[in-house]
N, C-alpha and C. Protein backbone atom coordinates (compact mmCIF):
# COMPACT_ATOMS: atom_id res chain seq x y z
N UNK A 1 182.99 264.49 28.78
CA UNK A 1 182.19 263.31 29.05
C UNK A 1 182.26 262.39 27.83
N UNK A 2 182.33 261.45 27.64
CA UNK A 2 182.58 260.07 26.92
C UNK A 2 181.36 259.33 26.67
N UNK A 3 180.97 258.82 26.11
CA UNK A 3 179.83 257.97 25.35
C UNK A 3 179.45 256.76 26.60
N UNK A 4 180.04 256.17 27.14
CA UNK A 4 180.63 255.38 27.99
C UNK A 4 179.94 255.72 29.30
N UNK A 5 180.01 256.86 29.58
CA UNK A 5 179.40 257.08 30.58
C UNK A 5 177.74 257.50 30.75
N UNK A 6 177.25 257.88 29.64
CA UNK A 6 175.84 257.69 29.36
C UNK A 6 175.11 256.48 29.50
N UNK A 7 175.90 255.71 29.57
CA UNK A 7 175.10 254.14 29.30
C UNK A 7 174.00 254.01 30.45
N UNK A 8 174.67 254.33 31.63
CA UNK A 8 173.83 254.28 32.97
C UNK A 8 172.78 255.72 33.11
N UNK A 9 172.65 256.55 32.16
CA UNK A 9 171.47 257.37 32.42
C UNK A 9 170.03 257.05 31.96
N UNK A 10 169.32 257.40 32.43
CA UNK A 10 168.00 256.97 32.13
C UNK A 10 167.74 258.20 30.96
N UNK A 11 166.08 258.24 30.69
CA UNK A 11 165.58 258.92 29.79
C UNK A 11 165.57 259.96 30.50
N UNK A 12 165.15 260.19 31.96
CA UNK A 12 164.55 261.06 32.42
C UNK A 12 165.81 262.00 32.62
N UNK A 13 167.05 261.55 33.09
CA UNK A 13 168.02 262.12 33.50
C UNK A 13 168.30 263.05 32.40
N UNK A 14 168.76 262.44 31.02
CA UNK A 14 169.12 262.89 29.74
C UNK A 14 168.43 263.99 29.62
N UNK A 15 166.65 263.82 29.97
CA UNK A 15 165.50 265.15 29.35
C UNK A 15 166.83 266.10 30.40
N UNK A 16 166.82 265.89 31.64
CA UNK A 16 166.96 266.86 32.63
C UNK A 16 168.63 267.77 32.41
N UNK A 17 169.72 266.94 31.74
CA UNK A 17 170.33 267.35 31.67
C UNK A 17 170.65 268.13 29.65
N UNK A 18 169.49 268.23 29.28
CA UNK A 18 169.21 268.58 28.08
C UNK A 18 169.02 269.95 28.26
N UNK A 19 167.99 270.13 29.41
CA UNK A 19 166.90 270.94 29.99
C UNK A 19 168.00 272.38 30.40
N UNK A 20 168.85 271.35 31.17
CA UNK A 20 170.23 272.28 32.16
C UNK A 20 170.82 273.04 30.87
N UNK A 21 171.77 272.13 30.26
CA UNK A 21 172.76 272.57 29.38
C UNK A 21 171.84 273.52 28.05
N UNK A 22 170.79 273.93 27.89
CA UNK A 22 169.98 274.57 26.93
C UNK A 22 169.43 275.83 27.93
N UNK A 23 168.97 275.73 29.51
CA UNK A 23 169.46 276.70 30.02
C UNK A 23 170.10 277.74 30.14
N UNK A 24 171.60 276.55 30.59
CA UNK A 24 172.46 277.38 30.33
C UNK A 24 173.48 278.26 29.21
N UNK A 25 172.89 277.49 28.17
CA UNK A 25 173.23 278.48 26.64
C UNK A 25 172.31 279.38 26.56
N UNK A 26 171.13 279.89 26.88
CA UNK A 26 170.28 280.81 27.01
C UNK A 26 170.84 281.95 28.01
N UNK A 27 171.05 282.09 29.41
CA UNK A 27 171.74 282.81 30.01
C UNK A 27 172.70 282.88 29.17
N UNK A 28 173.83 282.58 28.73
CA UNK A 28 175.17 282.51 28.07
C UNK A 28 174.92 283.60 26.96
N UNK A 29 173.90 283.11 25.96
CA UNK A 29 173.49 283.67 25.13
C UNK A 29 173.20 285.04 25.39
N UNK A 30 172.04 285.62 26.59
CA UNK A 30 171.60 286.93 26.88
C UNK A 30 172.70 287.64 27.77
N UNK A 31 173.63 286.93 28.44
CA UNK A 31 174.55 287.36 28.89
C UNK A 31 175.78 287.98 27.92
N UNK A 32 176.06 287.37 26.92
CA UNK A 32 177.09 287.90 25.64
C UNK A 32 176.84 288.78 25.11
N UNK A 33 174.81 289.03 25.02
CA UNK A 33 174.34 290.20 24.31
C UNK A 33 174.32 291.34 24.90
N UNK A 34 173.90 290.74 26.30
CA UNK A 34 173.89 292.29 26.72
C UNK A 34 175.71 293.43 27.29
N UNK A 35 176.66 292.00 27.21
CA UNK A 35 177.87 292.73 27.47
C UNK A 35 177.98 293.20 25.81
N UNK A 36 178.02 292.43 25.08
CA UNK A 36 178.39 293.41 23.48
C UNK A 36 177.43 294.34 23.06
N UNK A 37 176.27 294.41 23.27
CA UNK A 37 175.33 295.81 23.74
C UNK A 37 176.21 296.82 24.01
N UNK A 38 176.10 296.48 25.33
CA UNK A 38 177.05 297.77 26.34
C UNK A 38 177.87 298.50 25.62
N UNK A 39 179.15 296.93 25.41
CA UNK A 39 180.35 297.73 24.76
C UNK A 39 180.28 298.63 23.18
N UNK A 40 179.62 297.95 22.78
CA UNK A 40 178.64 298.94 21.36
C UNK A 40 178.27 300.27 21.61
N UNK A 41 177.82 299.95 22.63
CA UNK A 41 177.10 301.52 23.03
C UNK A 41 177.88 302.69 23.52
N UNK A 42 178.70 301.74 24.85
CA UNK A 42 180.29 302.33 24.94
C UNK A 42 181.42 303.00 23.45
N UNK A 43 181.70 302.41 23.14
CA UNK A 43 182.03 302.35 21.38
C UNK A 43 181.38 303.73 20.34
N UNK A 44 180.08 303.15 20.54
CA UNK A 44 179.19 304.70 19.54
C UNK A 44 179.41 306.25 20.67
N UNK A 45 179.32 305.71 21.64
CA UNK A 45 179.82 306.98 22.65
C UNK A 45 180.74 307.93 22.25
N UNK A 46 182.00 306.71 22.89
CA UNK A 46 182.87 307.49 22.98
C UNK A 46 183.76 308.22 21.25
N UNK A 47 182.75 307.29 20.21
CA UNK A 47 182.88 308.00 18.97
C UNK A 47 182.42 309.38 18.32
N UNK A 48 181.59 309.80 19.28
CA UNK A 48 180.46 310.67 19.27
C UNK A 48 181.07 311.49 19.93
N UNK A 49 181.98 311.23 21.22
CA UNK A 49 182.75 312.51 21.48
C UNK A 49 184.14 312.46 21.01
N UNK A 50 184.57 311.60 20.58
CA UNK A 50 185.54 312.21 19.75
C UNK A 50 185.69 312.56 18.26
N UNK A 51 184.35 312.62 17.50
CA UNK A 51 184.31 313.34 16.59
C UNK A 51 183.45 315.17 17.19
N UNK A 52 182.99 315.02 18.50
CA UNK A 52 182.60 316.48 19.21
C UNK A 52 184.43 316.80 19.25
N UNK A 53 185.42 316.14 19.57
CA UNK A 53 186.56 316.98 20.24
C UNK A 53 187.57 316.65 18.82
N UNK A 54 187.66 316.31 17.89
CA UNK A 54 188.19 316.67 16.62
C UNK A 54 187.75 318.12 15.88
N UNK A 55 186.44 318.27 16.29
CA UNK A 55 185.41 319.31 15.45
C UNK A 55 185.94 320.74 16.34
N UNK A 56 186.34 320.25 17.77
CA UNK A 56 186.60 321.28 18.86
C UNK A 56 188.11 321.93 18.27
N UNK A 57 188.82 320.66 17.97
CA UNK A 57 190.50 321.34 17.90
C UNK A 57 190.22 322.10 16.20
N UNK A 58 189.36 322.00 15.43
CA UNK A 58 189.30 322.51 14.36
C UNK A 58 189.07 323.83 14.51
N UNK A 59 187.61 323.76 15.26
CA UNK A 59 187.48 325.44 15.82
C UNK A 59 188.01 326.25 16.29
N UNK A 60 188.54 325.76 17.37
CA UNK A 60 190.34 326.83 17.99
C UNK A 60 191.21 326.54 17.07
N UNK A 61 191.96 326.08 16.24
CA UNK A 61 192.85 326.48 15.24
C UNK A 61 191.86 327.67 14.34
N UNK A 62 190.95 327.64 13.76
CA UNK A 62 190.52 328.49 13.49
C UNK A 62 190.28 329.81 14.12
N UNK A 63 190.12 329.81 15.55
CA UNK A 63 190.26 330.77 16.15
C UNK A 63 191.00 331.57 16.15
N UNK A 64 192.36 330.50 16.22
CA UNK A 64 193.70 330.98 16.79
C UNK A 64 194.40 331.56 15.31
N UNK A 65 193.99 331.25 14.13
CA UNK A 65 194.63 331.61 13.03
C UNK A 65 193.98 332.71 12.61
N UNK A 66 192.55 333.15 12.86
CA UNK A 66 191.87 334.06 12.29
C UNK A 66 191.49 335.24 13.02
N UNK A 67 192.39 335.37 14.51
CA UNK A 67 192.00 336.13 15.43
C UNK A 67 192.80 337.77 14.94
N UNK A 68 192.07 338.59 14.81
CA UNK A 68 192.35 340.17 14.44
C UNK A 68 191.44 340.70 15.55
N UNK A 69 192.02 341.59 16.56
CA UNK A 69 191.33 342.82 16.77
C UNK A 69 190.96 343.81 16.40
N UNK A 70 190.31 345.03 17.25
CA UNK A 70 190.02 345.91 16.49
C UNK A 70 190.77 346.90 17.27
N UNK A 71 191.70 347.76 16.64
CA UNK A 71 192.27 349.10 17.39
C UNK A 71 192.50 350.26 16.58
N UNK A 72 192.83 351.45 16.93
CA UNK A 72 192.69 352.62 16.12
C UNK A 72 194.61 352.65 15.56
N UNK A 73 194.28 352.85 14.47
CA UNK A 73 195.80 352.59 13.49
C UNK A 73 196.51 353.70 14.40
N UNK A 74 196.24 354.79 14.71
CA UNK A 74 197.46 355.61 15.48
C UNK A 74 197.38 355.43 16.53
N UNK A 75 197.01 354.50 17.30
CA UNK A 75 196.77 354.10 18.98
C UNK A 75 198.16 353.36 18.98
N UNK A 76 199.69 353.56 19.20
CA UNK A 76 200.70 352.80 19.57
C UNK A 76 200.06 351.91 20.30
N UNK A 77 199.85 352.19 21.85
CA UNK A 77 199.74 351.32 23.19
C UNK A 77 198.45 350.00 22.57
N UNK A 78 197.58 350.35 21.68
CA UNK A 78 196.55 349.27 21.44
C UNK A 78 197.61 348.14 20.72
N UNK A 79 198.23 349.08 19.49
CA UNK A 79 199.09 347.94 19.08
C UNK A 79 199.78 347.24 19.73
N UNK A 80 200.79 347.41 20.23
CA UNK A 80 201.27 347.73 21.19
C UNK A 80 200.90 346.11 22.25
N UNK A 81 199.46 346.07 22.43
CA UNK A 81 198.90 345.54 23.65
C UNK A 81 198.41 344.03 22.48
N UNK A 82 197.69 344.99 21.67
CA UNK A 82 197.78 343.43 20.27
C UNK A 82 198.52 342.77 19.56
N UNK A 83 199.73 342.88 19.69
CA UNK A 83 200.76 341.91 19.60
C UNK A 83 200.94 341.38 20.56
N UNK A 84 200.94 341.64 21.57
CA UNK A 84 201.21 340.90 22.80
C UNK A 84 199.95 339.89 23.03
N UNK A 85 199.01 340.30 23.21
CA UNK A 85 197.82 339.25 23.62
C UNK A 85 197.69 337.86 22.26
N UNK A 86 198.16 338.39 20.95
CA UNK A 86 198.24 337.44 19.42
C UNK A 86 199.12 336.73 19.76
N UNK A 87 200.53 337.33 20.20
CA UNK A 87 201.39 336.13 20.74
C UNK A 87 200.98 335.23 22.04
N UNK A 88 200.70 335.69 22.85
CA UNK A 88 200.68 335.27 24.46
C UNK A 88 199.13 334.04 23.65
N UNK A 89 197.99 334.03 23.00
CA UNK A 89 196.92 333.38 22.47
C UNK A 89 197.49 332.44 21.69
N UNK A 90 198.29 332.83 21.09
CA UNK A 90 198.72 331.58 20.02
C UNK A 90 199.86 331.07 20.57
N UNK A 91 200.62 331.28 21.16
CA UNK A 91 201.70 330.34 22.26
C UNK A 91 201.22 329.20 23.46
N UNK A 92 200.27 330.36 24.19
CA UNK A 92 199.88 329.39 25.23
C UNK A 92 198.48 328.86 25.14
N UNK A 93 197.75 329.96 24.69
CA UNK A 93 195.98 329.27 25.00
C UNK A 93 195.45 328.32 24.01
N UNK A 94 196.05 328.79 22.81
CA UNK A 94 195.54 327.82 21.46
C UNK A 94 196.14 326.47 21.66
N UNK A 95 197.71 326.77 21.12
CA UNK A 95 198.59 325.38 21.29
C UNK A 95 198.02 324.34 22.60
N UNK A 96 198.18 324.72 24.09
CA UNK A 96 197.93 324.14 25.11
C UNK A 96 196.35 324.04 24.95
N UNK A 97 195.71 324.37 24.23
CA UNK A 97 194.24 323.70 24.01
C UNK A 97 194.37 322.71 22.84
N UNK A 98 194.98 323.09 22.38
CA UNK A 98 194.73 321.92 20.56
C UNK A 98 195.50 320.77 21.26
N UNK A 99 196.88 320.85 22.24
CA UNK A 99 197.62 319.67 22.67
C UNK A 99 196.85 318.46 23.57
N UNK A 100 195.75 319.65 24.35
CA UNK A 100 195.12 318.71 25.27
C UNK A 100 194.01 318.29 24.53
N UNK A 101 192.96 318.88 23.61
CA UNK A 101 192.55 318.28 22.74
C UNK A 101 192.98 316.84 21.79
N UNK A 102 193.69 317.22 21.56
CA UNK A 102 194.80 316.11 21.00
C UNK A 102 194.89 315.17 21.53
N UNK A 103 195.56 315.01 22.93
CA UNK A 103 196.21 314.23 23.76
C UNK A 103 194.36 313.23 24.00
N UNK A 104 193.69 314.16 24.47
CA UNK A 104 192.46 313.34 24.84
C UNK A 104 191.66 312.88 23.62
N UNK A 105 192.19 313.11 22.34
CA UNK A 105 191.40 312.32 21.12
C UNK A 105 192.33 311.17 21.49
N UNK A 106 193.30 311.11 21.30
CA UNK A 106 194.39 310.15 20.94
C UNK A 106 193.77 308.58 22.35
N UNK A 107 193.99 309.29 23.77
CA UNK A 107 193.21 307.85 24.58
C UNK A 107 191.65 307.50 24.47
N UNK A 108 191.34 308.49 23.67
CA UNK A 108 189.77 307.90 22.83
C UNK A 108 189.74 306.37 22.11
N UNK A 109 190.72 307.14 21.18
CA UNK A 109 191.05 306.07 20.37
C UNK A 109 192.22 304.94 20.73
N UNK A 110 192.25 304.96 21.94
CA UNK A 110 193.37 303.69 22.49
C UNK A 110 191.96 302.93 23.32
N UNK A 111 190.66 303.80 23.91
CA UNK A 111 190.15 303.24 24.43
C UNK A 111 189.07 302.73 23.03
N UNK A 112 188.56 302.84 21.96
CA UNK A 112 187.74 302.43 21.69
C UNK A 112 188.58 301.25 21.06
N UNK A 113 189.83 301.17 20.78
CA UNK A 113 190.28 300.03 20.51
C UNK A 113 190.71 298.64 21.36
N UNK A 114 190.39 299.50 22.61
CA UNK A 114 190.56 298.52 23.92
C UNK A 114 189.42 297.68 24.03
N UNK A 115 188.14 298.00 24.00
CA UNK A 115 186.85 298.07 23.87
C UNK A 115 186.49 297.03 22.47
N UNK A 116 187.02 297.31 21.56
CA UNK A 116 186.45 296.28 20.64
C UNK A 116 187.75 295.08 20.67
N UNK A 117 188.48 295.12 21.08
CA UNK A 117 189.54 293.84 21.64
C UNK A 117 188.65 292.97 22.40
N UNK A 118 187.75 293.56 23.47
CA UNK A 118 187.22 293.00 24.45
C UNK A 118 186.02 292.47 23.92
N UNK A 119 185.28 293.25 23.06
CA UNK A 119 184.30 292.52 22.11
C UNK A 119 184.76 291.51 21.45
N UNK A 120 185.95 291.06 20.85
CA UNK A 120 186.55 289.70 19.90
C UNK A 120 186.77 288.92 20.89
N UNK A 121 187.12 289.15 22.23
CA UNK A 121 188.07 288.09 23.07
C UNK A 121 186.87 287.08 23.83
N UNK A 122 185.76 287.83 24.19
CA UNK A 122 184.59 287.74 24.64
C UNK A 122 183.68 287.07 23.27
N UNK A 123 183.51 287.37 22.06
CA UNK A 123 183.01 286.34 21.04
C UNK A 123 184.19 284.89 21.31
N UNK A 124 185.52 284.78 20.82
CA UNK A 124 185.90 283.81 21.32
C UNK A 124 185.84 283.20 22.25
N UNK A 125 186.03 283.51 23.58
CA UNK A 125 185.64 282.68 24.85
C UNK A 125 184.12 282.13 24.83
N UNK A 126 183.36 282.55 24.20
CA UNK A 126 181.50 282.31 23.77
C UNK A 126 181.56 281.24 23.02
N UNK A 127 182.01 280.98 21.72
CA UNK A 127 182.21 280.35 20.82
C UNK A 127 183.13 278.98 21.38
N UNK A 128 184.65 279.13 22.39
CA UNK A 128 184.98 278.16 23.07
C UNK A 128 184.43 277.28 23.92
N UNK A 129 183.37 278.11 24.74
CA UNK A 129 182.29 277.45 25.96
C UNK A 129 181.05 276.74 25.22
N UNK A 130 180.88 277.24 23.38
CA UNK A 130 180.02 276.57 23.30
C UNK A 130 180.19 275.27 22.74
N UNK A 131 181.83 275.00 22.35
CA UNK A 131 182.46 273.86 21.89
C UNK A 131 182.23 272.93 22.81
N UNK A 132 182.90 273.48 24.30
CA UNK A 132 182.94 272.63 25.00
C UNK A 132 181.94 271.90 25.31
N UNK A 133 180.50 272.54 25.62
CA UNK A 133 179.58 272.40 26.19
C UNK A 133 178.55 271.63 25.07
N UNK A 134 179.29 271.46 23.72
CA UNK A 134 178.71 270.85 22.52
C UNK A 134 177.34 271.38 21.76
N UNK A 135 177.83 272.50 22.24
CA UNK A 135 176.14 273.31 21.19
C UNK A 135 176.66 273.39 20.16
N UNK A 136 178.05 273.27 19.69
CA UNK A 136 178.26 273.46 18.08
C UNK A 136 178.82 271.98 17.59
C-alpha cells in the first residue's frame, strides 16, 4: 500500500485498520509461540531419549564385554555350552542390539535437527510477515 492511497481514509477507518493489523500480530505472535513451544518441547524430548538410548548401548556393551558364567572347571559339556552361548551373545544379541541402538540414535539426531530447521525457517517467515505487514 502507498501513501497515496490513504489520502481518502478517514480517522475512523485508520483507528479500524490499526485495530485489524495489531490483531493480527497478536494471533501471529501467540501462534509462533505456541508452534516454537511445541517444537522445544519436541526437541527436549526427543533429547531425553536419546541420551536414555546412548546410556542403553553403553550398558549392553558392557554386558556383552563383561559377561562370564558360572560352570564347574571339569564340566567339559558346561564349557563346552559357554563358549557357544559367549559367541552366539556377542555375534548376534549384543552387536544387533548396539546396531539398532545406534541406527535409532542416529534418526534422533537427523530428527532433532529437522526440528530446529523448522524452528529458524518459521522465525524467518515471522520476521518476513512482519516486514510486510510493517510492524518493524
Amino acid at each position: 500500500m502507498r501513501k497515496e492511497d490513504l489520502k481518502n481514509w478517514t480517522a475512523d477507518r485508520l483507528k479500524d485498520e490499526i485495530v485489524r493489523l495489531d490483531k493480527e500480530n497478536t494471533d501471529l505472535q501467540n501462534s509462533h509461540m505456541k508452534l516454537y513451544n511445541d517444537t522445544k518441547d519436541k526437541i527436549r524430548c526427543l533429547v531425553r531419549e536419546n541420551q536414555s538410548l546412548k546410556q542403553r548401548i553403553k550398558d549392553l556393551e558392557d554386558i556383552g564385554n563383561n559377561y562370564e558364567p558360572q560352570f564347574a572347571p571339569d564340566d567339559d559339556i558346561s564349557a563346552f555350552n559357554y563358549e557357544c552361548v559367549k559367541q552366539w551373545t556377542t555375534e548376534m544379541g549384543c552387536k544387533r542390539k548396539i546396531q539398532e541402538l545406534q541406527d535409532q540414535h542416529q534418526q534422533d539426531c537427523i530428527r532433532i535437527n529437522d526440528l530446529t530447521t523448522t524452528v529458524h525457517v518459521l522465525a524467518g517467515l515471522y520476521s518476513a510477515l512482519r516486514k510486510n505487514v510493517g510492524m518493524d
